[in-house]
C-alpha atoms as a PDB file:
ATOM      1  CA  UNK A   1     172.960  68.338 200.504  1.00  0.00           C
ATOM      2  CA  UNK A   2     171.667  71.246 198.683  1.00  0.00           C
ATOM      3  CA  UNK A   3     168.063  70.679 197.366  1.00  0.00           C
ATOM      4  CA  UNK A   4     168.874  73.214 194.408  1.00  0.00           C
ATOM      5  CA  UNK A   5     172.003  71.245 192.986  1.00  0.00           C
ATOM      6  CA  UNK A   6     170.192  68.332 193.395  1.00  0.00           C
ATOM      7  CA  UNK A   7     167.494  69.184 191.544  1.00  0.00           C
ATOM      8  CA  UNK A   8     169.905  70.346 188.641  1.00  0.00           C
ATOM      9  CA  UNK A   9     171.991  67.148 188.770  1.00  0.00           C
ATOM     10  CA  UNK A  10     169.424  65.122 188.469  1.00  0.00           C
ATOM     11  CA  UNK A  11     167.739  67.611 185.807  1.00  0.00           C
ATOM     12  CA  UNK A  12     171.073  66.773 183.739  1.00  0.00           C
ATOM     13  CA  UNK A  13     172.009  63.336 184.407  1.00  0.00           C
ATOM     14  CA  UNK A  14     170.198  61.585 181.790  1.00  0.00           C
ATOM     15  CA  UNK A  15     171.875  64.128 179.424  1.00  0.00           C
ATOM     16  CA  UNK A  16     175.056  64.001 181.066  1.00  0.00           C
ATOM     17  CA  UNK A  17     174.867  60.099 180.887  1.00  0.00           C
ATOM     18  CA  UNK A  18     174.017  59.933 177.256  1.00  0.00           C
ATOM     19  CA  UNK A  19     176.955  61.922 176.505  1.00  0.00           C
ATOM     20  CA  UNK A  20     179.709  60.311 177.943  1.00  0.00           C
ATOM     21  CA  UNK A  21     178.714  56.937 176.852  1.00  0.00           C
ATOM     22  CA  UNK A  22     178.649  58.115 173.353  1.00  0.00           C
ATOM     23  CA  UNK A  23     181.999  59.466 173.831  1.00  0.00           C
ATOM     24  CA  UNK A  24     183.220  56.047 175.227  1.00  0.00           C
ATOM     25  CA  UNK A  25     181.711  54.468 172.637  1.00  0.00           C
ATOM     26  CA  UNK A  26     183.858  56.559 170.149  1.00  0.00           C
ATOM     27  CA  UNK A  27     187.178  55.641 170.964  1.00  0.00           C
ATOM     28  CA  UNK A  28     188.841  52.632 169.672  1.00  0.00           C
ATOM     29  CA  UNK A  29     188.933  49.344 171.639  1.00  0.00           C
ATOM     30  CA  UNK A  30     192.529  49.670 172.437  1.00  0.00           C
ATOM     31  CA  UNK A  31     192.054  53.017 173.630  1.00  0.00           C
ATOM     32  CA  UNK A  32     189.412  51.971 176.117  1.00  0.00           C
ATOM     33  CA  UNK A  33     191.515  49.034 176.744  1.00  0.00           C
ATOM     34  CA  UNK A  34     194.114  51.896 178.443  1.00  0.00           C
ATOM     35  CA  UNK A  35     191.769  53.711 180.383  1.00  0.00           C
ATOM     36  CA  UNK A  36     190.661  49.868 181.601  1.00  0.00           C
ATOM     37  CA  UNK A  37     193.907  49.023 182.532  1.00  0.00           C
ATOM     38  CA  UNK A  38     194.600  52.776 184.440  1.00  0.00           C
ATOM     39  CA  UNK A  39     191.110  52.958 185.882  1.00  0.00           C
ATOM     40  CA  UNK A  40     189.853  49.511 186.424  1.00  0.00           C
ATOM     41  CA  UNK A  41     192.709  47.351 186.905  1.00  0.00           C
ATOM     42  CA  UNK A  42     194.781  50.240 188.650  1.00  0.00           C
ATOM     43  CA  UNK A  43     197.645  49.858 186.677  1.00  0.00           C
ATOM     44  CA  UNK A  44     200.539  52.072 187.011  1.00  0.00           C
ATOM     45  CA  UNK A  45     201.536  54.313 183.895  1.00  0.00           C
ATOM     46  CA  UNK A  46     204.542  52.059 184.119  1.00  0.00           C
ATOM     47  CA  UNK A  47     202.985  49.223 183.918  1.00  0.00           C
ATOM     48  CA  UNK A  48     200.444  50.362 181.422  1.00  0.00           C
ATOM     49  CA  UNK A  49     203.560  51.934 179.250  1.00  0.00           C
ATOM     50  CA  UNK A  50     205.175  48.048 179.562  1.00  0.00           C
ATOM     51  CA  UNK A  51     201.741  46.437 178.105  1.00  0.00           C
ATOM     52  CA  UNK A  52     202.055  48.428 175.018  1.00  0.00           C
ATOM     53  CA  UNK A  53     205.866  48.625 174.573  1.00  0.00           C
ATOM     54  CA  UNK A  54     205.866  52.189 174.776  1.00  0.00           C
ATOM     55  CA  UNK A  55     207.612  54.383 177.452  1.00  0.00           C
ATOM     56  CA  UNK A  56     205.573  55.963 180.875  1.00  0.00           C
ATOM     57  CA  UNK A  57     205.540  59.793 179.563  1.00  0.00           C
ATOM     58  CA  UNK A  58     203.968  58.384 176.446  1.00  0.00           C
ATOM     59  CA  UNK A  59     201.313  56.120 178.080  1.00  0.00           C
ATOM     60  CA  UNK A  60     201.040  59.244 180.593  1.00  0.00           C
ATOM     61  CA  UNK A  61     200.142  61.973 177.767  1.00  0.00           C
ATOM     62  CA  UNK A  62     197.894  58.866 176.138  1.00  0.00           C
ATOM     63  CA  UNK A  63     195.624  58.697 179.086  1.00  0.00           C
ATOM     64  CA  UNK A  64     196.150  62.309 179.448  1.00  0.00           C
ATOM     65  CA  UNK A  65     194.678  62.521 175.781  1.00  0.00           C
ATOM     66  CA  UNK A  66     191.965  60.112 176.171  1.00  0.00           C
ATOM     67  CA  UNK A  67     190.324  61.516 178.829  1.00  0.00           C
ATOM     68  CA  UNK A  68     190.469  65.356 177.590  1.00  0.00           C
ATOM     69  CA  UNK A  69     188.847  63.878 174.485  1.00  0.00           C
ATOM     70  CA  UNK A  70     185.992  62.322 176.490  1.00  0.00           C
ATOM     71  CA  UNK A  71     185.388  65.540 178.316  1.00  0.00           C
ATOM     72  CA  UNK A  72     185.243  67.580 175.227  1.00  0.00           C
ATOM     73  CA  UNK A  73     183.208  65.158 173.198  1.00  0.00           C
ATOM     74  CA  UNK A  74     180.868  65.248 176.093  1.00  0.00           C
ATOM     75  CA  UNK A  75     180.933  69.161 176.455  1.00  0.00           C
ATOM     76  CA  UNK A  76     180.071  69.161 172.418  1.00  0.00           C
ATOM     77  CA  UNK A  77     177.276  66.762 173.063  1.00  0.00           C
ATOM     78  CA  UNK A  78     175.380  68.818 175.869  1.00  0.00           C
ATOM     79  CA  UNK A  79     176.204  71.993 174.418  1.00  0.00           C
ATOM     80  CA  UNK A  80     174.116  70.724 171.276  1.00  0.00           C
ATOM     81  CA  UNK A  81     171.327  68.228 173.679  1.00  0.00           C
ATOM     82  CA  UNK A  82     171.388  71.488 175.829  1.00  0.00           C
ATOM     83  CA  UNK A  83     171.763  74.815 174.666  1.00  0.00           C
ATOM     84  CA  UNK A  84     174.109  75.026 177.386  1.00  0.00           C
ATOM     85  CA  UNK A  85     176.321  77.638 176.409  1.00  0.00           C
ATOM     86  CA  UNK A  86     180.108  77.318 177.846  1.00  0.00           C
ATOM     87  CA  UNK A  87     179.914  79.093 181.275  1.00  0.00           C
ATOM     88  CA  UNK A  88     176.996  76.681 182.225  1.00  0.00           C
ATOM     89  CA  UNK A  89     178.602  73.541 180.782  1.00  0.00           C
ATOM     90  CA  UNK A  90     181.566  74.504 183.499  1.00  0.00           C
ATOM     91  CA  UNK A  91     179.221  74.688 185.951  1.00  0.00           C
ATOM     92  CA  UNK A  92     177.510  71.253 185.043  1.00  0.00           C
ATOM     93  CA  UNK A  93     181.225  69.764 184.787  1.00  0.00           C
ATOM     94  CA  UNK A  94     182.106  71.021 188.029  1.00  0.00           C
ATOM     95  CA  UNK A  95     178.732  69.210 189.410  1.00  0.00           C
ATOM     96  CA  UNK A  96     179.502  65.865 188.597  1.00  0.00           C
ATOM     97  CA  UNK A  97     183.325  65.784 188.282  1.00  0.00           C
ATOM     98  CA  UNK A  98     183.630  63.667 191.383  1.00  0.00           C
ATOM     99  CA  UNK A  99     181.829  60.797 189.955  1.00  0.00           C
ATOM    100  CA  UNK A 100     183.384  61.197 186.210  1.00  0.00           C
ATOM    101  CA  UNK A 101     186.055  58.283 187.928  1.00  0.00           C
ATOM    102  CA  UNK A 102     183.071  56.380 188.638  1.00  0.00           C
ATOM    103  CA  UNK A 103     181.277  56.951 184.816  1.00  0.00           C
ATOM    104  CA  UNK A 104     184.261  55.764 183.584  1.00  0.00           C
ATOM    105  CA  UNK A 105     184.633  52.737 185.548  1.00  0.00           C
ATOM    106  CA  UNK A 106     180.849  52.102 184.818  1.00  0.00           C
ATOM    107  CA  UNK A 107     180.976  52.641 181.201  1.00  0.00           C
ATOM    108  CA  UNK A 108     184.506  50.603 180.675  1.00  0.00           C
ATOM    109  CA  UNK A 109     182.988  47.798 182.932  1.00  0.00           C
ATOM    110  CA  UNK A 110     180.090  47.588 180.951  1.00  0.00           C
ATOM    111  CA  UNK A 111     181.723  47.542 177.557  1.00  0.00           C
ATOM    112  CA  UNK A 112     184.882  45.072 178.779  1.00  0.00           C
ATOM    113  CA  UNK A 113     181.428  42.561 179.125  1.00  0.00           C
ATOM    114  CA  UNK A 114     180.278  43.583 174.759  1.00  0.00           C
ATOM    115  CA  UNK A 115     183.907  43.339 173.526  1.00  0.00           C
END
């Protein structure tokens, strides 16, 4: 409820917004497939692992992978769209962390409709 960090979310979600999508928009359609399956559907990495014939530690460090390489492509993004140097881009990820689940279930929504 602080009028501050409020201010600077909303300063940085257009930014912020911008960058994740085109970081969604990078990966392949079977990879946001996965994170559709894990974060939409709620499918277990079991069951994700049985989908695509490969076993749970491998659908685990998949996801695992997939999501890292959102959050970098996204820091790369605002550092550029920014000037943000490092130490404020962990600041800004540390802002709107608890709605990344949310982004992603927006974003992978909204693409499941295109594909």
């Amino acid at each position: 409820n602080d009028p501050e960090l409020a201010a600077v979310k909303q300063h940085h979600r257009d930014a912020f917004r911008e960058a994740f999508a085109d970081a969604i928009a990078k990966l392949s359609s079977e990879d946001r497939n996965v994170l559709r399956l894990s974060l939409i559907h709620r499918l277990s990495i079991d069951e994700v692992g049985r989908i695509y014939q490969i076993h749970r530690s491998t659908a685990a460090r998949r996801l695992a992978k997939l999501k890292d390489a959102i959050a970098q492509d996204t820091r790369m993004y605002l550092r550029v769209k920014l000037g943000a140097d490092r130490k404020e881009l962990q600041s800004l990820f540390r802002l709107v962390q608890s709605g990344l689940d949310r982004s992603f279930i927006r974003l992978l929504g909204t693409s499941a409709t295109r594909e």
